[in-house]
C-alpha atoms as a PDB file:
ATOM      1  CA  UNK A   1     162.463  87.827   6.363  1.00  0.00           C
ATOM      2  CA  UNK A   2     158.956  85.634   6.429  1.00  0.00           C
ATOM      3  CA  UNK A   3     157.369  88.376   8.266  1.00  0.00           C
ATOM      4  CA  UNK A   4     158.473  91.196   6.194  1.00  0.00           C
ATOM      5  CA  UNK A   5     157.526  89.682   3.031  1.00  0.00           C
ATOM      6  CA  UNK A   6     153.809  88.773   4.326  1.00  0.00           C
ATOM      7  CA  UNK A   7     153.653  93.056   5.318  1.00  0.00           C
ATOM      8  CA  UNK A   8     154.490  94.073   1.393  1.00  0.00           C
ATOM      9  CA  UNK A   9     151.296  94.341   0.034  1.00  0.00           C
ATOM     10  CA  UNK A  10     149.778  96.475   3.011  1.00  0.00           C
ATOM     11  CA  UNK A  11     153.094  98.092   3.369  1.00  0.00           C
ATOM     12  CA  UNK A  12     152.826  99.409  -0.364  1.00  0.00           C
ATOM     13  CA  UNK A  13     148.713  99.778  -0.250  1.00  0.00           C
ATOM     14  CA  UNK A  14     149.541 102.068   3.124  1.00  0.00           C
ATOM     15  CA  UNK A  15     152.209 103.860   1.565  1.00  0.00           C
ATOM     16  CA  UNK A  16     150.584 104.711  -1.203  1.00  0.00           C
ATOM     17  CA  UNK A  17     147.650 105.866   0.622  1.00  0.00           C
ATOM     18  CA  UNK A  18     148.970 108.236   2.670  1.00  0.00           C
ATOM     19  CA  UNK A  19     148.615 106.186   5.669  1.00  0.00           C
ATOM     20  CA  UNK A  20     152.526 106.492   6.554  1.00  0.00           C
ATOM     21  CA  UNK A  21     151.921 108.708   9.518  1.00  0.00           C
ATOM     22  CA  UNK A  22     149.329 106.405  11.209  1.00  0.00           C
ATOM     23  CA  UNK A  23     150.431 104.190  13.809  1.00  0.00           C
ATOM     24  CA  UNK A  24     149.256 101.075  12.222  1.00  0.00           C
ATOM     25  CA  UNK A  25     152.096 102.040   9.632  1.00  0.00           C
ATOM     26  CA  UNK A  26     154.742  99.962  11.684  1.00  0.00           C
ATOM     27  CA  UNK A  27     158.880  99.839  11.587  1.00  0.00           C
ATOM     28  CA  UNK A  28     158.698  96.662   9.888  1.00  0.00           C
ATOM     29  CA  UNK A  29     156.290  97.517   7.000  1.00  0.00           C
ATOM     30  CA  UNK A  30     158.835 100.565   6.059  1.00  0.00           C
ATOM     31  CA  UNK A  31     161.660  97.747   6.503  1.00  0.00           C
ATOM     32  CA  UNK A  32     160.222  95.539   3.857  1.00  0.00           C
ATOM     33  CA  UNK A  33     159.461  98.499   1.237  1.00  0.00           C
ATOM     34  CA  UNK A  34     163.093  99.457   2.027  1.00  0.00           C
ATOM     35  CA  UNK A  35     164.176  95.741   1.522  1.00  0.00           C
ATOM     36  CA  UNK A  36     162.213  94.478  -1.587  1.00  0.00           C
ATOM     37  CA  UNK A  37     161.611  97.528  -3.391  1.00  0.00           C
ATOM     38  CA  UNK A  38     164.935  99.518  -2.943  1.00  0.00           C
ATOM     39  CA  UNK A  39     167.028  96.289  -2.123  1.00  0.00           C
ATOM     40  CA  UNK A  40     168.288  98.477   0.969  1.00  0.00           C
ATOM     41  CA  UNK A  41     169.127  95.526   3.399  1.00  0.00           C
ATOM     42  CA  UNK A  42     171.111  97.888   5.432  1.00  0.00           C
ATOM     43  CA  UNK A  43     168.848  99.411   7.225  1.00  0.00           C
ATOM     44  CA  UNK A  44     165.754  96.593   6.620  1.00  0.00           C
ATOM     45  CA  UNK A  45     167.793  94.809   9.014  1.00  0.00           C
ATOM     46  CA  UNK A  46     168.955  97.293  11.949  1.00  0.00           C
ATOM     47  CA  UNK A  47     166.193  97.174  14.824  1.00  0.00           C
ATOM     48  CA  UNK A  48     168.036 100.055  16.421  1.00  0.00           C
ATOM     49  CA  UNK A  49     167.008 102.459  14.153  1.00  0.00           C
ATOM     50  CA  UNK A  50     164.016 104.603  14.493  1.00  0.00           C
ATOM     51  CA  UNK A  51     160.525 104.658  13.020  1.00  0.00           C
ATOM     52  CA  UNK A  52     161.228 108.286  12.017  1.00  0.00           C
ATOM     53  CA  UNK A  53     164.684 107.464  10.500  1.00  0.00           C
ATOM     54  CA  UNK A  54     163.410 104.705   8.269  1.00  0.00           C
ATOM     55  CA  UNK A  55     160.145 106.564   7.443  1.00  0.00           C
ATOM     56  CA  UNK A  56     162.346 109.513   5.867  1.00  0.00           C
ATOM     57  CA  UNK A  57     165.000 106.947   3.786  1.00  0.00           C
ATOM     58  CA  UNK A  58     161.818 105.487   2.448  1.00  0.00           C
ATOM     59  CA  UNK A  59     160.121 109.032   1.254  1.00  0.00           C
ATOM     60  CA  UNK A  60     163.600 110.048   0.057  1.00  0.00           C
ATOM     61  CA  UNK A  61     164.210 106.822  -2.002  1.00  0.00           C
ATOM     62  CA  UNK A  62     160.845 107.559  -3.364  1.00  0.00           C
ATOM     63  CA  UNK A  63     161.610 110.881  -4.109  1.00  0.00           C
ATOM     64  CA  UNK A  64     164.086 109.971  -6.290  1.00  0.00           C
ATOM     65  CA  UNK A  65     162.634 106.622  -7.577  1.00  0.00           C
ATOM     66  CA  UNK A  66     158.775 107.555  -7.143  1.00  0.00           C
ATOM     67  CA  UNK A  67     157.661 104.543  -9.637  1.00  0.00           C
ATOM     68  CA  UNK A  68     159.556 101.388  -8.060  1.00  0.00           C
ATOM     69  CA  UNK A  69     157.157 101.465  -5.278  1.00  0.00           C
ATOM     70  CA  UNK A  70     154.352 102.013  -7.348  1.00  0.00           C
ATOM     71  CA  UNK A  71     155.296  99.551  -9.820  1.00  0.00           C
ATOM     72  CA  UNK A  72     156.615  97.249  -7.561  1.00  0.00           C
ATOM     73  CA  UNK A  73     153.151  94.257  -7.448  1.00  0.00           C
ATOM     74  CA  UNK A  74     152.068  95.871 -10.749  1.00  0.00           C
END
């Protein structure tokens, strides 16, 4: 869990900045938004499941929550 707590800040900053369909925009920076902002451990933890997958949890959560990931370092 290390790892995916050092990507949070990028993985909001990229987020945020439209950067989500870049490649730099890894599996494991979705996993920790879905992890420490949504406290969705589910899916932060299964490797089997796509880029796509997790990319499309993470804009629905933030559909329907769209200030806990902005909020979240504020």
């Amino acid at each position: 869990m290390g790892r995916l707590t050092e990507l949070l800040p990028n993985a909001i900053w990229m987020f945020l900045n439209n950067e989500r369909r870049k490649r730099l925009f890894t599996s494991d920076h979705i996993r920790s938004i879905l992890l420490f902002c949504f406290d969705d451990a589910s899916l932060a933890r299964k490797n089997t499941v796509k880029r796509d997958e997790l990319l499309s949890e993470l804009e629905r959560l933030n559909d329907e929550h769209p200030d806990i990931v902005k909020n979240f370092l504020a």
